[in-house]
Protein backbone atom coordinates (compact mmCIF):
# COMPACT_ATOMS: atom_id res chain seq x y z
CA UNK A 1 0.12 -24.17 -9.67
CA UNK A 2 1.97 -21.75 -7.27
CA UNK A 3 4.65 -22.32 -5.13
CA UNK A 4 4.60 -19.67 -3.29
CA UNK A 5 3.62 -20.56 0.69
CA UNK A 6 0.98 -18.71 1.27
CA UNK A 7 -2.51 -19.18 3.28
CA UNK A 8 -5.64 -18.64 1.80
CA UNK A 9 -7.43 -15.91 2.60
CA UNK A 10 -8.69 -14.81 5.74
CA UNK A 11 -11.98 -14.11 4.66
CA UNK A 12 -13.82 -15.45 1.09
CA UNK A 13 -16.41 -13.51 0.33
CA UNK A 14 -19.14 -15.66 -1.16
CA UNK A 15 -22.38 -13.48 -1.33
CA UNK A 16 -23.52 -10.51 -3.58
CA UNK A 17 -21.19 -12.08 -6.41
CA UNK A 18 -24.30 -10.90 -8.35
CA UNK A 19 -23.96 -12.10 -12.78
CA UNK A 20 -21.49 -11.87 -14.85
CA UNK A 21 -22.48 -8.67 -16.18
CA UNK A 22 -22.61 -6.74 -13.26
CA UNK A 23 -18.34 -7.53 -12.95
CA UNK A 24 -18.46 -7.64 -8.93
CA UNK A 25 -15.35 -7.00 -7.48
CA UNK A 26 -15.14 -9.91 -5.15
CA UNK A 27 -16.28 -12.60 -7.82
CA UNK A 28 -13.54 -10.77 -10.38
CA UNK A 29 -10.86 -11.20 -7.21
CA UNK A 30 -11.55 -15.21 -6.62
CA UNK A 31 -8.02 -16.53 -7.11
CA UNK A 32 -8.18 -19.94 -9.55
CA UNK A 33 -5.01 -21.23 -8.43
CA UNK A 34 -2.35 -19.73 -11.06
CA UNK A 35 0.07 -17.38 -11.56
CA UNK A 36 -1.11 -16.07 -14.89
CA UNK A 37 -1.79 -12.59 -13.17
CA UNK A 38 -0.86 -8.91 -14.06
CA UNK A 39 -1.44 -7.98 -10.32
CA UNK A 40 -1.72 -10.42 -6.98
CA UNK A 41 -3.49 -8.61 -3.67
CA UNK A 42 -2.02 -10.71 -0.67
CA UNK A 43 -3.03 -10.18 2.62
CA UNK A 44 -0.20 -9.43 5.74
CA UNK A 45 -2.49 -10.24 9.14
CA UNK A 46 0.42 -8.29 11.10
CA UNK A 47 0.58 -5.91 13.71
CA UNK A 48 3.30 -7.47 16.08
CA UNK A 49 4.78 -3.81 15.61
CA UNK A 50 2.03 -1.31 16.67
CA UNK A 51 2.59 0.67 19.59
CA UNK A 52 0.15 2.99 19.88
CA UNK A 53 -3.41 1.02 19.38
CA UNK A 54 -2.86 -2.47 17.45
CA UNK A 55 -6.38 -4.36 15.47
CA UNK A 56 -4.49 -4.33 12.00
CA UNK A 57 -4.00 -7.41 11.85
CA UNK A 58 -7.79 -7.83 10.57
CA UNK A 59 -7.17 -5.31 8.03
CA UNK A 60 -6.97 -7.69 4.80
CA UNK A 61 -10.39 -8.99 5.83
CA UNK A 62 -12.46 -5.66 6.45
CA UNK A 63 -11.00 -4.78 2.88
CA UNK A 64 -12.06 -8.24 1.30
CA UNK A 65 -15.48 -7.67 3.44
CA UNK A 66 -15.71 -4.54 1.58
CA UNK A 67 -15.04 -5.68 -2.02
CA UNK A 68 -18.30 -7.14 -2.27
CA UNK A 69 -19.97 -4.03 -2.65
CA UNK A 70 -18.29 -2.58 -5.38
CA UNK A 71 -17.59 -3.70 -9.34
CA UNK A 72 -14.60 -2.94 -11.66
CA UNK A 73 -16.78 -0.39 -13.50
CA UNK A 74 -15.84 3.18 -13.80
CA UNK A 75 -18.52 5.35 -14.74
CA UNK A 76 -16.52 8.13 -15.82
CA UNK A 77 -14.43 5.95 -18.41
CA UNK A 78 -17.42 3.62 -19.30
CA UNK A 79 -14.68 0.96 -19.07
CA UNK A 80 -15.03 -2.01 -16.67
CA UNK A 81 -11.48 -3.93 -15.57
CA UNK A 82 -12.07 -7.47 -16.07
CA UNK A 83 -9.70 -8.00 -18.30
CA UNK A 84 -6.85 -7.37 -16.18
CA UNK A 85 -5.56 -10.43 -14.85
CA UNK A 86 -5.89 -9.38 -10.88
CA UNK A 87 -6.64 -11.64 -7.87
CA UNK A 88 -6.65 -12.30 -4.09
CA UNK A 89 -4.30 -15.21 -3.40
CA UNK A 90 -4.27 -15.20 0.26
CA UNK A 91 -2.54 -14.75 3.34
CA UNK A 92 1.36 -14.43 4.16
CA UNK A 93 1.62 -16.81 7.20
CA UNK A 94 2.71 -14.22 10.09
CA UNK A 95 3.71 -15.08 13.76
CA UNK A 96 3.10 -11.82 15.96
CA UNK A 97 5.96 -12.69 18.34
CA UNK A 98 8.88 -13.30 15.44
CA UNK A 99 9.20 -10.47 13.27
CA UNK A 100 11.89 -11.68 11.83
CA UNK A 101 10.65 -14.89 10.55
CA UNK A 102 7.46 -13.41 9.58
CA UNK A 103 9.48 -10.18 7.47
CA UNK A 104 11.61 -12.81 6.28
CA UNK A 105 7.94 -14.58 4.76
CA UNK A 106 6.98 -11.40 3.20
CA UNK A 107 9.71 -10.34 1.41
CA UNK A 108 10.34 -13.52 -0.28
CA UNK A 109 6.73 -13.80 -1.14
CA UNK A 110 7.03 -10.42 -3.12
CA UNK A 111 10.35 -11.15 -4.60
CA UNK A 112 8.78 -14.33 -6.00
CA UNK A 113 5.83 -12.12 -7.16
CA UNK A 114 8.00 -9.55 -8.57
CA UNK A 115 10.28 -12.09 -10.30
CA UNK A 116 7.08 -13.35 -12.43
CA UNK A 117 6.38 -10.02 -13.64
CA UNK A 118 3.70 -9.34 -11.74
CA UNK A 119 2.90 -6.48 -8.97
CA UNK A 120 2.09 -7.72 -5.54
CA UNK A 121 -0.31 -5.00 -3.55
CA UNK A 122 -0.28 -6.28 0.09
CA UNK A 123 -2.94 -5.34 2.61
CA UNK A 124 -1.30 -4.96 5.97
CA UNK A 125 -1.38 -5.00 9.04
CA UNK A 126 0.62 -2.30 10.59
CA UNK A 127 3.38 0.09 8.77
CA UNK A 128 6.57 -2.11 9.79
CA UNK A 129 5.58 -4.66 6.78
CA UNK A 130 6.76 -1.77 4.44
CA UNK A 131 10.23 -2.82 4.80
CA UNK A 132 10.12 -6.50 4.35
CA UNK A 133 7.77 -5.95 0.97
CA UNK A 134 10.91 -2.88 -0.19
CA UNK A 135 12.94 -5.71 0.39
CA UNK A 136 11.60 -8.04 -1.55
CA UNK A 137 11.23 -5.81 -4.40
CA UNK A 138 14.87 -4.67 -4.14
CA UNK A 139 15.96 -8.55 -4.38
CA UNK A 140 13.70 -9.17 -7.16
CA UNK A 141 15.06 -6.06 -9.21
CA UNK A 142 19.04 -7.38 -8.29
CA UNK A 143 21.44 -4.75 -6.66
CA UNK A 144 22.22 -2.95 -10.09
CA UNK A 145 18.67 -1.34 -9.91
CA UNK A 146 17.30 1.71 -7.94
CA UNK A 147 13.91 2.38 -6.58
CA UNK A 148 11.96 5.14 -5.99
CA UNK A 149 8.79 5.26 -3.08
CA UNK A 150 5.86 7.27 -2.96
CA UNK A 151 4.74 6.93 0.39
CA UNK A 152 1.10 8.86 1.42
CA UNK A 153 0.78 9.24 5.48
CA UNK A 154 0.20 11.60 7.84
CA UNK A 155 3.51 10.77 9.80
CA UNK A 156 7.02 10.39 8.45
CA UNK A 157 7.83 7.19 9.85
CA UNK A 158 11.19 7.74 9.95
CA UNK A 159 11.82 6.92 13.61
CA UNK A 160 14.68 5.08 14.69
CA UNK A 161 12.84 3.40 17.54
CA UNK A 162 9.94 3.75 19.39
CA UNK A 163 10.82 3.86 23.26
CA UNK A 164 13.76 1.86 22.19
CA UNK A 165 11.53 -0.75 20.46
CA UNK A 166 11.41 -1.60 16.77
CA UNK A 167 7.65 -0.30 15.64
CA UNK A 168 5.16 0.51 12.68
CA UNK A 169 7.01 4.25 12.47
CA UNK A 170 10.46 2.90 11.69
CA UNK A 171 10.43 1.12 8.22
CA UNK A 172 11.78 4.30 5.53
CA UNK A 173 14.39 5.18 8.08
CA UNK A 174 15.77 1.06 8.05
CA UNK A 175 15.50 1.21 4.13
CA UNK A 176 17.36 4.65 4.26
CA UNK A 177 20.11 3.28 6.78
CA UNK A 178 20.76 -0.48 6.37
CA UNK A 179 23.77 -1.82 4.61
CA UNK A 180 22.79 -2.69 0.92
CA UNK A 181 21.04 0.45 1.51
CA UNK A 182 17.26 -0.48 -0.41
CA UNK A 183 16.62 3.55 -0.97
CA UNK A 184 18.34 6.91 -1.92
CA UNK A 185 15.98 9.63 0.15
CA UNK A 186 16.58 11.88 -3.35
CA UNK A 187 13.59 9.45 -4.28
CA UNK A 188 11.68 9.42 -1.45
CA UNK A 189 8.26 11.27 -1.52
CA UNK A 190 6.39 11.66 1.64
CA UNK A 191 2.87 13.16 1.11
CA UNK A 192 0.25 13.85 3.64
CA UNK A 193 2.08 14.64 6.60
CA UNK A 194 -0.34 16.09 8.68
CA UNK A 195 -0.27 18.93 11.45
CA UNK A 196 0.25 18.54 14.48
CA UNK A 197 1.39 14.79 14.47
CA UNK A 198 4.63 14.97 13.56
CA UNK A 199 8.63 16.49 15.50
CA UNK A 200 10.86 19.03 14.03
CA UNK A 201 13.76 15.69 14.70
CA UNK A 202 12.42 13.75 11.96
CA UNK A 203 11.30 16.58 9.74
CA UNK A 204 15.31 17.90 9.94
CA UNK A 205 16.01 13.98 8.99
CA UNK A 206 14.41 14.16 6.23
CA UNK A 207 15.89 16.86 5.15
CA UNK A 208 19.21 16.04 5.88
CA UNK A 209 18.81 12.79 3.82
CA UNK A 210 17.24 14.75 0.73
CA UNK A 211 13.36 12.95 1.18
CA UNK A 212 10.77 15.79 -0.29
CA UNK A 213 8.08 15.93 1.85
CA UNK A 214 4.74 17.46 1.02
CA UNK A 215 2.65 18.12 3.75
CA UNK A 216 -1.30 17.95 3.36
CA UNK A 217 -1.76 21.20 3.43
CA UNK A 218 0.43 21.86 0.92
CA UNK A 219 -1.62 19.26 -0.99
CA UNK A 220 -5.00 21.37 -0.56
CA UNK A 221 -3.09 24.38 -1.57
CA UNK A 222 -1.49 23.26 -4.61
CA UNK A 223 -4.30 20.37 -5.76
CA UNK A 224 -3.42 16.76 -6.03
CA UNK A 225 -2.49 16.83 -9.59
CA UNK A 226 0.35 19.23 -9.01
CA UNK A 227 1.32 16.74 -6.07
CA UNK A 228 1.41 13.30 -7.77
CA UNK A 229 3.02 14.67 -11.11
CA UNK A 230 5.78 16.03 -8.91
CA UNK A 231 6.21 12.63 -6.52
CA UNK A 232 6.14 10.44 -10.13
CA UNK A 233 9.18 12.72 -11.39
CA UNK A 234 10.68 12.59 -8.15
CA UNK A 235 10.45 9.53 -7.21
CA UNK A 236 11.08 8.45 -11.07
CA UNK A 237 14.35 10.25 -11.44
CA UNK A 238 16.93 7.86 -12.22
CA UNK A 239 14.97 4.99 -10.81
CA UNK A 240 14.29 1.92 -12.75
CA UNK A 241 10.87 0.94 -10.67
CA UNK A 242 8.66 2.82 -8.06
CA UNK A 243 6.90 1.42 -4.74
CA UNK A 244 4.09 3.00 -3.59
CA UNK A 245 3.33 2.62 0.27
CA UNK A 246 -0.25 4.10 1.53
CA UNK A 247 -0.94 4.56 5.63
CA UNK A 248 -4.63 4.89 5.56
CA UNK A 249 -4.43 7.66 8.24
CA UNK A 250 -3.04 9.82 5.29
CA UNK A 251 -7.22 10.50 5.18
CA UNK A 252 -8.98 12.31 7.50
CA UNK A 253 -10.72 10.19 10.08
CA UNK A 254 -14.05 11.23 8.38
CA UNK A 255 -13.37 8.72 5.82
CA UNK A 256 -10.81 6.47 7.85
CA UNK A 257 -12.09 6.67 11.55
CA UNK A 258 -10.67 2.66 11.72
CA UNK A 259 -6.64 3.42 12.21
CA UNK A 260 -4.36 3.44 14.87
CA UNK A 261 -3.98 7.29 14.61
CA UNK A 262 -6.85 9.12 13.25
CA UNK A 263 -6.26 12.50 11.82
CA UNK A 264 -8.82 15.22 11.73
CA UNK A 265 -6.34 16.88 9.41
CA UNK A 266 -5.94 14.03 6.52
CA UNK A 267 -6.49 14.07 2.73
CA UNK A 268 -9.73 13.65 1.12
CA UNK A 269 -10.59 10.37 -0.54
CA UNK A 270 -11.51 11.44 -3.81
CA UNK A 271 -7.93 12.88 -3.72
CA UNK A 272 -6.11 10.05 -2.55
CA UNK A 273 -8.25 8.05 -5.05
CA UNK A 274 -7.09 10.05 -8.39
CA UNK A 275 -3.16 9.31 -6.46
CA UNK A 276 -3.89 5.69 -6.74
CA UNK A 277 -5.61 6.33 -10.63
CA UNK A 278 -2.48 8.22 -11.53
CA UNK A 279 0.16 6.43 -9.59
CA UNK A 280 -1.09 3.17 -11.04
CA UNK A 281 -1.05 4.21 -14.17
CA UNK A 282 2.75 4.67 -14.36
CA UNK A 283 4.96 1.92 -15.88
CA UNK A 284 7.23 2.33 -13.58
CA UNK A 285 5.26 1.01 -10.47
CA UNK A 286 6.09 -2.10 -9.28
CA UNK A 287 4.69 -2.78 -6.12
CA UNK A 288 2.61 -1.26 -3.60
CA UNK A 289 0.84 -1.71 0.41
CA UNK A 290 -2.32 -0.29 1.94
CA UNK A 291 -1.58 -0.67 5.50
CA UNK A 292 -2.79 0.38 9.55
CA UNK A 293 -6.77 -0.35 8.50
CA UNK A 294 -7.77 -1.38 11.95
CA UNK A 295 -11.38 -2.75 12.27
CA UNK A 296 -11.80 -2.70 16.13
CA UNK A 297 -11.76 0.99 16.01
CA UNK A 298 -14.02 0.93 12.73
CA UNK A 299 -17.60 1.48 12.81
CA UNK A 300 -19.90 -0.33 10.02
CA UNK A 301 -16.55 -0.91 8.26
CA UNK A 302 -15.97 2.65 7.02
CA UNK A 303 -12.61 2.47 6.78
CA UNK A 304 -12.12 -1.13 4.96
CA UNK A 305 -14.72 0.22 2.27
CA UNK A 306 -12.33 3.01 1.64
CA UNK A 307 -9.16 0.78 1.85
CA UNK A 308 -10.86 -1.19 -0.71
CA UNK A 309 -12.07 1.80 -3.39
CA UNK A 310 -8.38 2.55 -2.96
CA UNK A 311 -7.21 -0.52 -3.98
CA UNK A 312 -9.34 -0.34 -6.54
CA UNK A 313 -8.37 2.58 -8.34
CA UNK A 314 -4.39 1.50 -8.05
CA UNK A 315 -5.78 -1.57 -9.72
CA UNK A 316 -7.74 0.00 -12.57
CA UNK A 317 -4.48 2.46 -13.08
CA UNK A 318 -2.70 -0.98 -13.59
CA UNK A 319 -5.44 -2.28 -15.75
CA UNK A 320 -4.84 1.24 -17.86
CA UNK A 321 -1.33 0.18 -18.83
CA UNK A 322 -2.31 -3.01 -20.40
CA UNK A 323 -5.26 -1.62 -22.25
CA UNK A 324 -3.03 0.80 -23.90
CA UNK A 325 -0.68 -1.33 -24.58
């Protein structure tokens, strides 16, 4: 059995399980109580940090809502995932008003899950959980180690506070700047960043700490290929492990209308969705969040189902490792 503290999760989706053969996502998910996993999804019900319109908190459960209409199955590879030891094991307990307690929660649940071997994907909540889960990653790997982030949004999030506040646009900054610094920007690739959302400040910080950024237009111009082949060598370069972080308001509110920030300008799915193939597929990942999927602001779900086909495709890049292997 575990021993990780954790709560179960939020939401247990019991119907549409459908039969064995139709490998439904949610059944394939149910957690059986061990830790004989390639890949844990945990859920972070925080969004003590949002400044701008909070409702993440729900996030983990519109994605687990979601599940239940999809399968591992990919139609283009005639392959289906089941194989790959993957599963929901709950909830990180969070308190809203102590962010320090609650960080502290979250990073040693991933440094546990690290420790094992196996890759925690955590469902936030707002943007500020990025740190705590870098953190944990960074103690699991031991302070000889580097690590590299891929990080798709349509802001930088490289603020150092928000109205003198600690918020969800802060966390890559505090890995950048904290003693025991976590991260070298020379592997740190933003992609996504949008028009029109972002300062000329934080774009000359990023610079000036050597982050590449690719903006999403750049991403249209150049194709998403180009893009993710570049942030994997980037982010790779004398790295031992990479983190991938993923604000869903890197999409355009089309296809993500449930966020704190929607942005007409975003990425399309089907791009962010070969990311996640690709990205997954790398045996250098090591960890990863989906975060800011706000429900309140989310008719019939949209934007859980597509936090959820997300999460799918990192976990059948995952799966791709250990069927080649």
């Amino acid at each position: 059995m575990t021993s990780l503290d954790l709560l179960p999760p939020g939401l247990v989706v019991n119907t549409m399980k459908g039969d064995v053969a139709e490998h439904r996502a949610g059944a394939w998910l149910t957690w059986d109580g061990t830790l004989d996993l390639d890949c844990a999804i945990v859920g972070v019900p925080y969004d003590g940090a949002s400044v701008v319109r909070t409702g993440s908190r729900h996030g983990p459960d519109a994605v687990r809502q979601a599940m239940m209409y999809f399968t591992t199955y990919s139609s283009r590879d005639r392959r289906a995932m089941t194989d790959f030891r993957a599963a929901d094991i709950g909830d990180v307990e969070v308190v809203l008003t102590d962010m320090g307690g609650t960080f502290a929660r979250i990073s040693e649940t991933v440094r546990q899950l690290v420790s094992r071997g196996i890759v925690p994907v955590m469902i936030g909540g707002d943007h500020s959980i990025a740190f705590p889960n870098l953190r944990g990653v960074i103690e699991a790997m031991g302070p000889a180690k580097k690590l590299g982030v891929i990080h798709f949004d349509a802001h930088h999030d490289l603020r150092k506070a928000h109205l003198g506040a600690e918020s969800s646009g802060v966390p890559f900054r505090k890995a950048l700047e904290l003693p025991g610094t976590l991260l070298n920007g020379r592997n740190l690739v933003q992609v996504g960043m949008a028009e029109f959302t972002n300062s000329p400040q934080l774009d000359d910080y990023a610079k000036e700490m050597g982050v590449t950024v690719i903006s999403g237009l750049e991403v249209r111009e150049r194709g998403i290929a180009t893009v993710v082949e570049q942030a994997l060598a980037v982010a790779g370069e004398g790295t031992d492990a990479i983190y991938l972080s993923v604000d869903i308001d890197c999409l355009s509110h089309a296809q993500a209308p449930g966020t704190a920030a929607p942005n007409p300008f975003g990425l399309d799915l089907h791009d962010v969705q070969f990311a996640m193939r690709k990205i997954g597929a790398s045996n250098k990942l090591i960890g990863a969040d989906l975060v800011e999927i706000s429900p309140p602001f989310d008719p019939r779900n949209i934007t859980g189902a597509s936090g959820a086909s997300l999460i799918l495709s990192l976990l059948y890049g995952l799966s791709s490792r250990t069927s080649a292997a």
